[in-house]
PDB file of N, CA and C in Angstrom:
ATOM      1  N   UNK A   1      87.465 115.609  69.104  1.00  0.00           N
ATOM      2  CA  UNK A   1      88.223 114.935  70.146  1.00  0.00           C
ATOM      3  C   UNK A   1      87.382 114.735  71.397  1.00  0.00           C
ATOM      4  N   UNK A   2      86.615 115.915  71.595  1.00  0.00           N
ATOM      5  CA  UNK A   2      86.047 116.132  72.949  1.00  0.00           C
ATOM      6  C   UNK A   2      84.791 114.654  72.783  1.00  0.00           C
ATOM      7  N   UNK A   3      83.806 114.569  71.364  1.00  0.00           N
ATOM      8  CA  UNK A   3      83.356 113.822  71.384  1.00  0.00           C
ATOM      9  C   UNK A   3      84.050 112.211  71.357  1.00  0.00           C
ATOM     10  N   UNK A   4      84.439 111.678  70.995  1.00  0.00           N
ATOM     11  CA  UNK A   4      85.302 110.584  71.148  1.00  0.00           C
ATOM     12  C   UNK A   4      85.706 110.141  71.954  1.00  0.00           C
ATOM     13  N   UNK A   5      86.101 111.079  73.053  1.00  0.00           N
ATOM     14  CA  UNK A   5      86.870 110.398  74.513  1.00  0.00           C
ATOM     15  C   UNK A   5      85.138 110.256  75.494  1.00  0.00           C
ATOM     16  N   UNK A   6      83.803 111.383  74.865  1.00  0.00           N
ATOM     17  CA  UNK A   6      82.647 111.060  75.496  1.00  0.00           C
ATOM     18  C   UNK A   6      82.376 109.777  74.988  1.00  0.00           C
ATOM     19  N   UNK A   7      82.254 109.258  74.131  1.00  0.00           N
ATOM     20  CA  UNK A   7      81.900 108.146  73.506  1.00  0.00           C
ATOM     21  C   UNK A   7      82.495 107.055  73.938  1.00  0.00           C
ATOM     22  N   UNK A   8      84.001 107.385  73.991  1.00  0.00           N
ATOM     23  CA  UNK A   8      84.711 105.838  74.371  1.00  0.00           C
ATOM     24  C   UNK A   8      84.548 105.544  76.333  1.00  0.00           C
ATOM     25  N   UNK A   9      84.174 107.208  76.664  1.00  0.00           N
ATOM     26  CA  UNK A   9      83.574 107.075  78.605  1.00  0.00           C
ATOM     27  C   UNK A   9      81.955 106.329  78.697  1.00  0.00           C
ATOM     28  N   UNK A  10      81.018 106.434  77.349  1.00  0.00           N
ATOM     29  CA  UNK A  10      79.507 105.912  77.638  1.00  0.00           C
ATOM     30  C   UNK A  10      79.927 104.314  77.001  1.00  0.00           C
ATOM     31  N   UNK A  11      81.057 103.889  76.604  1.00  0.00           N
ATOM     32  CA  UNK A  11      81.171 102.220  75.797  1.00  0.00           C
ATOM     33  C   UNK A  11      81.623 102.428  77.336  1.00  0.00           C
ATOM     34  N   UNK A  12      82.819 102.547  77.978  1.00  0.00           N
ATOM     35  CA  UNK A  12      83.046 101.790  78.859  1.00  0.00           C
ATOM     36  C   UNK A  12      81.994 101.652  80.081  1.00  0.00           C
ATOM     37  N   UNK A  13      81.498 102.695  80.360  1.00  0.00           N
ATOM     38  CA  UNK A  13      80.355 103.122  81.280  1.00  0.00           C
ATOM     39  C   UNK A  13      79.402 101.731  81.002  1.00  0.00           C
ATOM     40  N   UNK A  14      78.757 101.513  79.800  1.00  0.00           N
ATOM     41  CA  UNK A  14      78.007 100.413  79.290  1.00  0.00           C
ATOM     42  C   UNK A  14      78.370  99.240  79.638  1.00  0.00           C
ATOM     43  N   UNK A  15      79.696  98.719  79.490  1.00  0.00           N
ATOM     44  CA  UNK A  15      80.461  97.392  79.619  1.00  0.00           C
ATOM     45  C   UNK A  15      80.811  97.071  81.014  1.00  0.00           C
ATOM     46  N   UNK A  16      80.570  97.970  82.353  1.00  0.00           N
ATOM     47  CA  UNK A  16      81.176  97.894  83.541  1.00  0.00           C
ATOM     48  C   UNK A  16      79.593  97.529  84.036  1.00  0.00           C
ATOM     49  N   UNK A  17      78.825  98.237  83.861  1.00  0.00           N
ATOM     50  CA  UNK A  17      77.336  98.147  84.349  1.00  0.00           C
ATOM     51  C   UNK A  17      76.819  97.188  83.931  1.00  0.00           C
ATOM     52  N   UNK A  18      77.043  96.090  82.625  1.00  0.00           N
ATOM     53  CA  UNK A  18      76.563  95.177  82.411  1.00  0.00           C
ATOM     54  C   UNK A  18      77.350  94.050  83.169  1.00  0.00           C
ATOM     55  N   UNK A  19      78.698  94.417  83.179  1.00  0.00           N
ATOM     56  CA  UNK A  19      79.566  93.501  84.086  1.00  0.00           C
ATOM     57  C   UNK A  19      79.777  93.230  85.107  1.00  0.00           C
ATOM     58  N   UNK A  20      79.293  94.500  85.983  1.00  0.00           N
ATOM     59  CA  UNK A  20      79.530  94.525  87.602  1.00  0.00           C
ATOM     60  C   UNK A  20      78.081  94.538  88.122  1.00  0.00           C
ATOM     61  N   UNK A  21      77.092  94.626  87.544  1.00  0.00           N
ATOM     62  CA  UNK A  21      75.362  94.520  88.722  1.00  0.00           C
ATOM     63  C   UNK A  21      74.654  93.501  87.822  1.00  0.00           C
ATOM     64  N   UNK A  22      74.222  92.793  89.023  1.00  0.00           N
ATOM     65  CA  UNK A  22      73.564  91.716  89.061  1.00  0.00           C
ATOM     66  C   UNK A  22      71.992  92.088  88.693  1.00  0.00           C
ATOM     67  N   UNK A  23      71.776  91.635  87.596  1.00  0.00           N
ATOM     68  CA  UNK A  23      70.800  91.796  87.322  1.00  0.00           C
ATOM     69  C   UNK A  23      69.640  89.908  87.660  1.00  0.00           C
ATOM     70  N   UNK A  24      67.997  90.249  88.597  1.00  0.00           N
ATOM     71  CA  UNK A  24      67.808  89.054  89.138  1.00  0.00           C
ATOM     72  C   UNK A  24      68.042  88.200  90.145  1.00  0.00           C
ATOM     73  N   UNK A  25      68.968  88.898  90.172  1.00  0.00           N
ATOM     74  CA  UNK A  25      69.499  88.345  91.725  1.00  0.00           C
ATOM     75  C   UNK A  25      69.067  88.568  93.124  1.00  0.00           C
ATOM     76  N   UNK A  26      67.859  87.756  93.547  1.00  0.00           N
ATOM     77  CA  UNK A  26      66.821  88.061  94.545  1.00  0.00           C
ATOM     78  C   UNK A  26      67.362  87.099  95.771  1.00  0.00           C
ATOM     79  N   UNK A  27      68.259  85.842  95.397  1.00  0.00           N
ATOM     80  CA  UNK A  27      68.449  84.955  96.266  1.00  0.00           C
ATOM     81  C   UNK A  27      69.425  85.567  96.926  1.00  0.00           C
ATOM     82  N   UNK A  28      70.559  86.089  96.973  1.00  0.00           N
ATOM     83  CA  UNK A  28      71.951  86.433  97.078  1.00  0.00           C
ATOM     84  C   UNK A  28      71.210  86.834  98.818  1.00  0.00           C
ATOM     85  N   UNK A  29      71.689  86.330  99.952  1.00  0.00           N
ATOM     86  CA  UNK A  29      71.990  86.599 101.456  1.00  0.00           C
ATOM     87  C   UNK A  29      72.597  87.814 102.171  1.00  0.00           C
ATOM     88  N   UNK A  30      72.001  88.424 103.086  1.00  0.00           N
ATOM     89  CA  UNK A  30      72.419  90.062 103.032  1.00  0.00           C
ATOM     90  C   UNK A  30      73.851  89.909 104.037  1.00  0.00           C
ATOM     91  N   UNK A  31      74.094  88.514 104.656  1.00  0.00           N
ATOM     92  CA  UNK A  31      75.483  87.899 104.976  1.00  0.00           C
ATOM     93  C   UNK A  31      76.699  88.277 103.573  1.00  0.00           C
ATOM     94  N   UNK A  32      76.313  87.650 102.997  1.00  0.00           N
ATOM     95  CA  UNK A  32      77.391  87.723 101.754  1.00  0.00           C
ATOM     96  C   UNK A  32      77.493  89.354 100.921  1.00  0.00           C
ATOM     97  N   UNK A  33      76.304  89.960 101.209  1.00  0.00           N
ATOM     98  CA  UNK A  33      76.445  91.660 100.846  1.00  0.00           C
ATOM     99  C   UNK A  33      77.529  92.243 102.019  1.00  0.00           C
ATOM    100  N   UNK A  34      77.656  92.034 103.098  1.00  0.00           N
ATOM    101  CA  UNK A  34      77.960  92.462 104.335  1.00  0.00           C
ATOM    102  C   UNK A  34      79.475  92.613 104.388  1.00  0.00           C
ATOM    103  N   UNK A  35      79.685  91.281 104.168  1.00  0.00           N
ATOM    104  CA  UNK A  35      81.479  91.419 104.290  1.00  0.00           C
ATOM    105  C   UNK A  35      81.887  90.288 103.198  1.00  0.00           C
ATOM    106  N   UNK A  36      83.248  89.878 103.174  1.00  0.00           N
ATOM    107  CA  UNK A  36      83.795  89.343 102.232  1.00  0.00           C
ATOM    108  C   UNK A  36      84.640  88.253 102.835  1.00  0.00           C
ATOM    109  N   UNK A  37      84.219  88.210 104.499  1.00  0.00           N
ATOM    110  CA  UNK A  37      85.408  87.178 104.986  1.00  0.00           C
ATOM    111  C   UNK A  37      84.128  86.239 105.212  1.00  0.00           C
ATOM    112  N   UNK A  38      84.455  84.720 105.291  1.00  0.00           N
ATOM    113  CA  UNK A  38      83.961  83.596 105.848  1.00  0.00           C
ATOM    114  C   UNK A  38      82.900  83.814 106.841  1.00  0.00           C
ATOM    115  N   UNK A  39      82.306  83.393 107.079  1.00  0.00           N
ATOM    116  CA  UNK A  39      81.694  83.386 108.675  1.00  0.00           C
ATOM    117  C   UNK A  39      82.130  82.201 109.543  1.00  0.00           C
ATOM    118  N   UNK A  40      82.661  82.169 110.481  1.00  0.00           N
ATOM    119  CA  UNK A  40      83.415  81.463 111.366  1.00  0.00           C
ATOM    120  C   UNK A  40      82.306  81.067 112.326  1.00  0.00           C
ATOM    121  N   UNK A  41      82.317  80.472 112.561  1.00  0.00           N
ATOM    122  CA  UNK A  41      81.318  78.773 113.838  1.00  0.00           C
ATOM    123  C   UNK A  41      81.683  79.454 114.883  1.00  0.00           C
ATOM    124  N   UNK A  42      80.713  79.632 115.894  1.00  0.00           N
ATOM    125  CA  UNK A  42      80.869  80.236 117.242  1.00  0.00           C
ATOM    126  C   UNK A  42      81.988  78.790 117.600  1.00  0.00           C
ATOM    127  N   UNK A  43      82.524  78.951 118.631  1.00  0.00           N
ATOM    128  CA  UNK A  43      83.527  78.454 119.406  1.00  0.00           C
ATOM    129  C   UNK A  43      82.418  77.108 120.150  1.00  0.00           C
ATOM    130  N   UNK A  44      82.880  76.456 119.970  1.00  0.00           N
ATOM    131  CA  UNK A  44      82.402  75.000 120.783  1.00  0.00           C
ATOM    132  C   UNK A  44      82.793  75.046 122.415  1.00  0.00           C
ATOM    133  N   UNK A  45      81.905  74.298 123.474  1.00  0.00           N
ATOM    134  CA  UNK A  45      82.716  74.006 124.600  1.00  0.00           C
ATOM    135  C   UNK A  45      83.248  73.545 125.031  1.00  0.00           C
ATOM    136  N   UNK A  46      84.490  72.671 124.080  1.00  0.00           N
ATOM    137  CA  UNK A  46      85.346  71.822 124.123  1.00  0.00           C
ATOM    138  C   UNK A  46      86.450  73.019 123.980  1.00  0.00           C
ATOM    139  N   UNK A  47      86.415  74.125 122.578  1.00  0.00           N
ATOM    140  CA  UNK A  47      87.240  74.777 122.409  1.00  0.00           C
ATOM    141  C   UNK A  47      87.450  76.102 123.962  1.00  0.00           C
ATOM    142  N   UNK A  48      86.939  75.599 124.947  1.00  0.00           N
ATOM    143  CA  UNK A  48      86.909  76.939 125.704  1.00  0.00           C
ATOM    144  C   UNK A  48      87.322  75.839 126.757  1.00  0.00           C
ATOM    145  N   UNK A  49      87.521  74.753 126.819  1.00  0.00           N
ATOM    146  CA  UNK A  49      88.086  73.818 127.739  1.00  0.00           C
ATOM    147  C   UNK A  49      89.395  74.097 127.458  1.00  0.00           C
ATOM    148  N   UNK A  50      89.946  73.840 126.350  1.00  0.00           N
ATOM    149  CA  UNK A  50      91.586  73.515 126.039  1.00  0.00           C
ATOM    150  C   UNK A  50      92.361  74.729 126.683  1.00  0.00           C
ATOM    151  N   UNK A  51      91.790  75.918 126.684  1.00  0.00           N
ATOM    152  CA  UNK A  51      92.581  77.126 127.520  1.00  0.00           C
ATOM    153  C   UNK A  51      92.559  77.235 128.522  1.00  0.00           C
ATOM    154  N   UNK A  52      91.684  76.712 129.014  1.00  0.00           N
ATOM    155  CA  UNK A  52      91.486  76.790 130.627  1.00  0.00           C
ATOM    156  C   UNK A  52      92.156  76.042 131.222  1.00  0.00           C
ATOM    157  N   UNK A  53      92.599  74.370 130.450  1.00  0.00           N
ATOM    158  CA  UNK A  53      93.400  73.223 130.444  1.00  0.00           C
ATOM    159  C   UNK A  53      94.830  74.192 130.951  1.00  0.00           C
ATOM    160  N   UNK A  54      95.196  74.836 129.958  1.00  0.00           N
ATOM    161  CA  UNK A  54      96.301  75.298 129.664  1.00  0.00           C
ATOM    162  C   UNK A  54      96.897  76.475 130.577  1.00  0.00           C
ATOM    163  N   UNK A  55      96.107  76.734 131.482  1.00  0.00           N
ATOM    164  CA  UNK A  55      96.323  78.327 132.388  1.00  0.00           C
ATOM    165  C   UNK A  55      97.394  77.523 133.550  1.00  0.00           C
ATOM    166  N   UNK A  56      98.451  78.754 134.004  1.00  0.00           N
ATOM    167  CA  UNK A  56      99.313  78.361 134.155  1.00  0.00           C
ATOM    168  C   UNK A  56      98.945  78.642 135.784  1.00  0.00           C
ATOM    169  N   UNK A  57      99.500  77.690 136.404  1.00  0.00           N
ATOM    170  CA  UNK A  57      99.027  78.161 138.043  1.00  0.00           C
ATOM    171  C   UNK A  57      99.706  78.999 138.490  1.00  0.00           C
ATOM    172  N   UNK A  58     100.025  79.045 140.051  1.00  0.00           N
ATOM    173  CA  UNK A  58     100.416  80.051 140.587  1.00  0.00           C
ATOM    174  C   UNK A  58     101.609  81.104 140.408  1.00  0.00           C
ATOM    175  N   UNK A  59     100.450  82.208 139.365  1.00  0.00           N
ATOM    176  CA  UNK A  59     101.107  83.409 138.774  1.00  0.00           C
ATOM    177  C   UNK A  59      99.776  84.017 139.377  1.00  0.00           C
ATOM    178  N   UNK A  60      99.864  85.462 139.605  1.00  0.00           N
ATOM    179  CA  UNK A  60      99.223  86.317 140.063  1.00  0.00           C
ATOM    180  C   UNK A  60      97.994  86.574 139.242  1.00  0.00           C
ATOM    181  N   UNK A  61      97.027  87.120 139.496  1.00  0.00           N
ATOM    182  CA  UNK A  61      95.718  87.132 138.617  1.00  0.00           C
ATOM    183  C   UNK A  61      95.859  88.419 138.103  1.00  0.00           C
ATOM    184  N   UNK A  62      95.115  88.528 136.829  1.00  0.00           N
ATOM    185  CA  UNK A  62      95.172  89.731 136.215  1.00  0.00           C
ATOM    186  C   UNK A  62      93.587  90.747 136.486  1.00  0.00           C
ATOM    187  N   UNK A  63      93.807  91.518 135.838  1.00  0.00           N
ATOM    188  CA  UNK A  63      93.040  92.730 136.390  1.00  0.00           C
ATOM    189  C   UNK A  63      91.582  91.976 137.258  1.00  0.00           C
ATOM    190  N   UNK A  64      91.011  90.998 136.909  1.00  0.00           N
ATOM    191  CA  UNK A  64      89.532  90.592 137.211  1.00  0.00           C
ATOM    192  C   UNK A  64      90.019  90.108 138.619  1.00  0.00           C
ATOM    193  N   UNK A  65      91.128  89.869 138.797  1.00  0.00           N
ATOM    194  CA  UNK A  65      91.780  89.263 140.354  1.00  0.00           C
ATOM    195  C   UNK A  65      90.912  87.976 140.430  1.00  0.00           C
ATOM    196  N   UNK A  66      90.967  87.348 139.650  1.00  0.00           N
ATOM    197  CA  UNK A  66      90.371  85.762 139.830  1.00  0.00           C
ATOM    198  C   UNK A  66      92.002  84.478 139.062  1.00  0.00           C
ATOM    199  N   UNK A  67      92.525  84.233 140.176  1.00  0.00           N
ATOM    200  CA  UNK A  67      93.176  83.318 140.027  1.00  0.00           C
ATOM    201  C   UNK A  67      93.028  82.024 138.769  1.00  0.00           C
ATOM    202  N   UNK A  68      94.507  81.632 138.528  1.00  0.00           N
ATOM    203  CA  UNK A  68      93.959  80.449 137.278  1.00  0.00           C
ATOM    204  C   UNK A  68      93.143  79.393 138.478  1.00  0.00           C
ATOM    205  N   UNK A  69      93.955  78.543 139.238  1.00  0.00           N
ATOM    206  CA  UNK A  69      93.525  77.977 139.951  1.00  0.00           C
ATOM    207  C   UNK A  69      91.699  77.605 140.419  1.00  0.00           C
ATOM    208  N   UNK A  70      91.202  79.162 140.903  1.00  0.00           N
ATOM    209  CA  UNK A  70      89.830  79.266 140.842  1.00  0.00           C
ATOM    210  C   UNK A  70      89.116  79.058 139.563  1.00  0.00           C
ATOM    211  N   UNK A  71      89.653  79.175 138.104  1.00  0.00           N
ATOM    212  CA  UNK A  71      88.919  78.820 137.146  1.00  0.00           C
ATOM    213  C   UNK A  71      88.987  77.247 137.086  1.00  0.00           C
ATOM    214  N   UNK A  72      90.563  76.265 137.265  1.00  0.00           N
ATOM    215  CA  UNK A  72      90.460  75.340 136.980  1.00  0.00           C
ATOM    216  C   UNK A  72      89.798  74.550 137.838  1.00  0.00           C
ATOM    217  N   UNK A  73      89.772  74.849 138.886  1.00  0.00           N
ATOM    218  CA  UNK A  73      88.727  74.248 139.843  1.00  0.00           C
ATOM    219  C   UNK A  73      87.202  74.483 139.786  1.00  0.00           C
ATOM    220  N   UNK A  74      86.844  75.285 139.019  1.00  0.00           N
ATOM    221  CA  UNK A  74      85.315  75.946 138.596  1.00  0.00           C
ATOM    222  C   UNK A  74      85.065  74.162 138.130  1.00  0.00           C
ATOM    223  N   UNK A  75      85.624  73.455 137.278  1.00  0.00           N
ATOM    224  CA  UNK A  75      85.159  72.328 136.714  1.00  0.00           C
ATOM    225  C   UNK A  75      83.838  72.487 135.534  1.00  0.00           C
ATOM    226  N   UNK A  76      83.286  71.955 135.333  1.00  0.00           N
ATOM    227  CA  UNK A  76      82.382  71.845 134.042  1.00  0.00           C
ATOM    228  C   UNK A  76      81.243  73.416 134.265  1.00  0.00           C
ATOM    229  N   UNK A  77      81.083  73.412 135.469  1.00  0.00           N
ATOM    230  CA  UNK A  77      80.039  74.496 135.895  1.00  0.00           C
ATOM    231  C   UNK A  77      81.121  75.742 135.427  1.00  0.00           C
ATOM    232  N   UNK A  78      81.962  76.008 135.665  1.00  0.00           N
ATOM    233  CA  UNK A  78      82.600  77.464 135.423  1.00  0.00           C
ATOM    234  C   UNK A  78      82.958  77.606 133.799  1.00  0.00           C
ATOM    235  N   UNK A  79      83.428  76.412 133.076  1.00  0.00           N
ATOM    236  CA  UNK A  79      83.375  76.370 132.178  1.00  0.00           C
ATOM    237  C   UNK A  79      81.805  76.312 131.180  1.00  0.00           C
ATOM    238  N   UNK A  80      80.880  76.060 131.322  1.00  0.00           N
ATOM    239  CA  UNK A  80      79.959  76.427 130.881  1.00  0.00           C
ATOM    240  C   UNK A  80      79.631  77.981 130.747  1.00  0.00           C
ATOM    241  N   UNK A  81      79.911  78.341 131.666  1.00  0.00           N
ATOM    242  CA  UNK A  81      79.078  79.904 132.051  1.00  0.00           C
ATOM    243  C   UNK A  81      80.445  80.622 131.615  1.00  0.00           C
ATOM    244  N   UNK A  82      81.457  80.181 131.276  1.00  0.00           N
ATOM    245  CA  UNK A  82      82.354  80.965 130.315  1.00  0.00           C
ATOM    246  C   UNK A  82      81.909  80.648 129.256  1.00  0.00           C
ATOM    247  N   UNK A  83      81.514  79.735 128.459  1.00  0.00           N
ATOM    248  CA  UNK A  83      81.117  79.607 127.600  1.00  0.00           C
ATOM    249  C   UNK A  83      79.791  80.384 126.612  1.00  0.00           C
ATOM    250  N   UNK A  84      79.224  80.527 127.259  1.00  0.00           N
ATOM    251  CA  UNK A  84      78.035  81.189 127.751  1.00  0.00           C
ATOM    252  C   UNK A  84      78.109  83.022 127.766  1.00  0.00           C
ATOM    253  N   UNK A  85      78.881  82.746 128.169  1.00  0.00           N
ATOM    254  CA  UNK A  85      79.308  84.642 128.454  1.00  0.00           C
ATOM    255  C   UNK A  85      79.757  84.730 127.101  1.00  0.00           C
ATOM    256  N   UNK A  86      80.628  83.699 126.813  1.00  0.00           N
ATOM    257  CA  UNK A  86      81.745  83.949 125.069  1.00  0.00           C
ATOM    258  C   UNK A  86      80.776  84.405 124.073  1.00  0.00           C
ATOM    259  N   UNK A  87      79.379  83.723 123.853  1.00  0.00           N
ATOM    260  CA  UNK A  87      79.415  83.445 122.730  1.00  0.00           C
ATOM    261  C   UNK A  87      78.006  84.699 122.327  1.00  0.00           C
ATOM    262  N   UNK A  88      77.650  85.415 122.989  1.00  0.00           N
ATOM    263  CA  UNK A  88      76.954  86.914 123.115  1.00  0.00           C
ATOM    264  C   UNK A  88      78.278  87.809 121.975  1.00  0.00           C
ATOM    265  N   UNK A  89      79.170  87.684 122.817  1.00  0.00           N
ATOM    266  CA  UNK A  89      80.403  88.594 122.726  1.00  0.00           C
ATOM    267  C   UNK A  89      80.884  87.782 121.077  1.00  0.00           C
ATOM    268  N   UNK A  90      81.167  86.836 120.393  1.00  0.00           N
ATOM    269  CA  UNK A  90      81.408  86.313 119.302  1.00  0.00           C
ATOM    270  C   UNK A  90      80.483  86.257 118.180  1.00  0.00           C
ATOM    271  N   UNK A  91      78.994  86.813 118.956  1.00  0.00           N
ATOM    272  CA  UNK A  91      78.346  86.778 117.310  1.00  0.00           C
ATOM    273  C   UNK A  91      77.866  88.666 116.945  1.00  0.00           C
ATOM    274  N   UNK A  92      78.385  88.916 118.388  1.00  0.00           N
ATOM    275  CA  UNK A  92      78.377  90.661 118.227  1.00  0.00           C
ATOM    276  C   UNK A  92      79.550  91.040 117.514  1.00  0.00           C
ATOM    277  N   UNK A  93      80.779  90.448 117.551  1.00  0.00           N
ATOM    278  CA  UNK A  93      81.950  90.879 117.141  1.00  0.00           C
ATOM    279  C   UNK A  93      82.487  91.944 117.425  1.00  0.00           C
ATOM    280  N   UNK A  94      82.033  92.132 118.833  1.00  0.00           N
ATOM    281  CA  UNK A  94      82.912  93.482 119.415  1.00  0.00           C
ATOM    282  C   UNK A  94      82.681  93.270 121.000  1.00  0.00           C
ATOM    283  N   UNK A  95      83.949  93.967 121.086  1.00  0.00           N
ATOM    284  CA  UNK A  95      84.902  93.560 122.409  1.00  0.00           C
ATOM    285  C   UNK A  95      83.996  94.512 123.445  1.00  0.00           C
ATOM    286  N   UNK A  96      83.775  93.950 124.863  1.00  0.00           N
ATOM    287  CA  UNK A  96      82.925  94.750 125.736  1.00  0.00           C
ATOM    288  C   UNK A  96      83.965  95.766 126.060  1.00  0.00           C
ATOM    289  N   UNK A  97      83.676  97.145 126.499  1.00  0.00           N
ATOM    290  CA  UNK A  97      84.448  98.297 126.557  1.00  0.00           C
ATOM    291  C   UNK A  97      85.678  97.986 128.188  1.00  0.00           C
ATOM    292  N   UNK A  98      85.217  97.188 129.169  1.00  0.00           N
ATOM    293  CA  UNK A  98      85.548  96.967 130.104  1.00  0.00           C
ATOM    294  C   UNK A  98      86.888  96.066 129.662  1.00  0.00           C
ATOM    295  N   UNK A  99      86.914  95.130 128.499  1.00  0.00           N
ATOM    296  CA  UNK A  99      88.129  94.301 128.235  1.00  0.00           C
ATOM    297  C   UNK A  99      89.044  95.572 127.469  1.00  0.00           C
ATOM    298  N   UNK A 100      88.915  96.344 127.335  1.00  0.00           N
ATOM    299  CA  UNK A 100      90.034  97.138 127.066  1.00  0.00           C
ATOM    300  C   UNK A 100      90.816  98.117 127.695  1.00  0.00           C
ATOM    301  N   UNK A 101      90.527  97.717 128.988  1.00  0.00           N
ATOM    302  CA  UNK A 101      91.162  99.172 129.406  1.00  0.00           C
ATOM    303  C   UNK A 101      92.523  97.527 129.770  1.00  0.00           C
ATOM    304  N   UNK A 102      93.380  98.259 130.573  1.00  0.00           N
ATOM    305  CA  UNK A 102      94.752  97.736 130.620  1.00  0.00           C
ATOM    306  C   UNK A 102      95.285  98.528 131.926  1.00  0.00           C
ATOM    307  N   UNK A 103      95.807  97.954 133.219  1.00  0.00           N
ATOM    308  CA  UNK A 103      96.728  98.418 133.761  1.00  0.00           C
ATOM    309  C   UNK A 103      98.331  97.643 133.604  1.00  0.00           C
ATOM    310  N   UNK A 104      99.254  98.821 133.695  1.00  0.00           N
ATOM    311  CA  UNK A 104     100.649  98.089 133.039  1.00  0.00           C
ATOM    312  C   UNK A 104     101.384  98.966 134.801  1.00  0.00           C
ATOM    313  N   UNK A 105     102.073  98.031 135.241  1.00  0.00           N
ATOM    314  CA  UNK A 105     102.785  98.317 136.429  1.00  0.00           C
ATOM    315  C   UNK A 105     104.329  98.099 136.502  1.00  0.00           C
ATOM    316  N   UNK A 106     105.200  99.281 136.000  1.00  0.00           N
ATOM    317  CA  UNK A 106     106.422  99.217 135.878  1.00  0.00           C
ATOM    318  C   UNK A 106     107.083  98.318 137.161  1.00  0.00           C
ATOM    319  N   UNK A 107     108.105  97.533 137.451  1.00  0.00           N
ATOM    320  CA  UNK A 107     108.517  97.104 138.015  1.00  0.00           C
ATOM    321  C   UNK A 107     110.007  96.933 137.544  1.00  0.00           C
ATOM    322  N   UNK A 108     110.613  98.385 138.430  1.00  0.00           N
ATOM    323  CA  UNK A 108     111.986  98.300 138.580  1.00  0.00           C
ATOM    324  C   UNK A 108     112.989  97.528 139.175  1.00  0.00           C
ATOM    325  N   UNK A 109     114.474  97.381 138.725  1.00  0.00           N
ATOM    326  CA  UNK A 109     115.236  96.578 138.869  1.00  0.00           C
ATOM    327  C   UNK A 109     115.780  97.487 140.388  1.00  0.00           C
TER     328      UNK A 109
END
């Protein structure tokens, strides 16, 4: 018995190793070893226009205390150099430690 269930563990052992490693395979990209999702196109500077388009005016500024207003008035120059800043931060894929902190300010009725 004991031999048999060894035997039928070295057939399957055999059939997984011929099935699962690439044997030759010198071209294969150490991108596609890495992860399993897509790689996504840094962000264009059209795509960093449309939000800025979209910021809502006079509401209070959040933690950086820079008004929407002052961005939408930045014009092509402020939008560049956001752009610019983005795209360090998008091919690192990790968030600078400073965008995470959070102040939350209860405001009672």
């Amino acid at each position: 018995m004991v031999v048999d269930s060894l035997s039928i563990l070295v057939r399957w052992w055999n059939h997984f190793s011929q099935l699962l490693n690439i044997h030759g395979a010198n071209d294969i990209k150490q991108a596609e070893l890495d992860t399993a999702e897509p790689l996504v196109p840094e962000p264009s500077a059209f795509e960093i226009e449309l939000p800025i388009e979209k910021l809502i005016s006079h509401k209070s500024p959040g933690i950086n205390q820079i008004p929407a207003e002052l961005i939408k008035a930045g014009g092509r120059t402020i939008r560049y150099e956001i752009h610019t800043f983005i795209i360090p931060i998008w091919n690192k894929e990790k968030l600078p430690e400073g965008w995470k902190k959070l102040i939350i300010v209860p405001i009672y009725k």
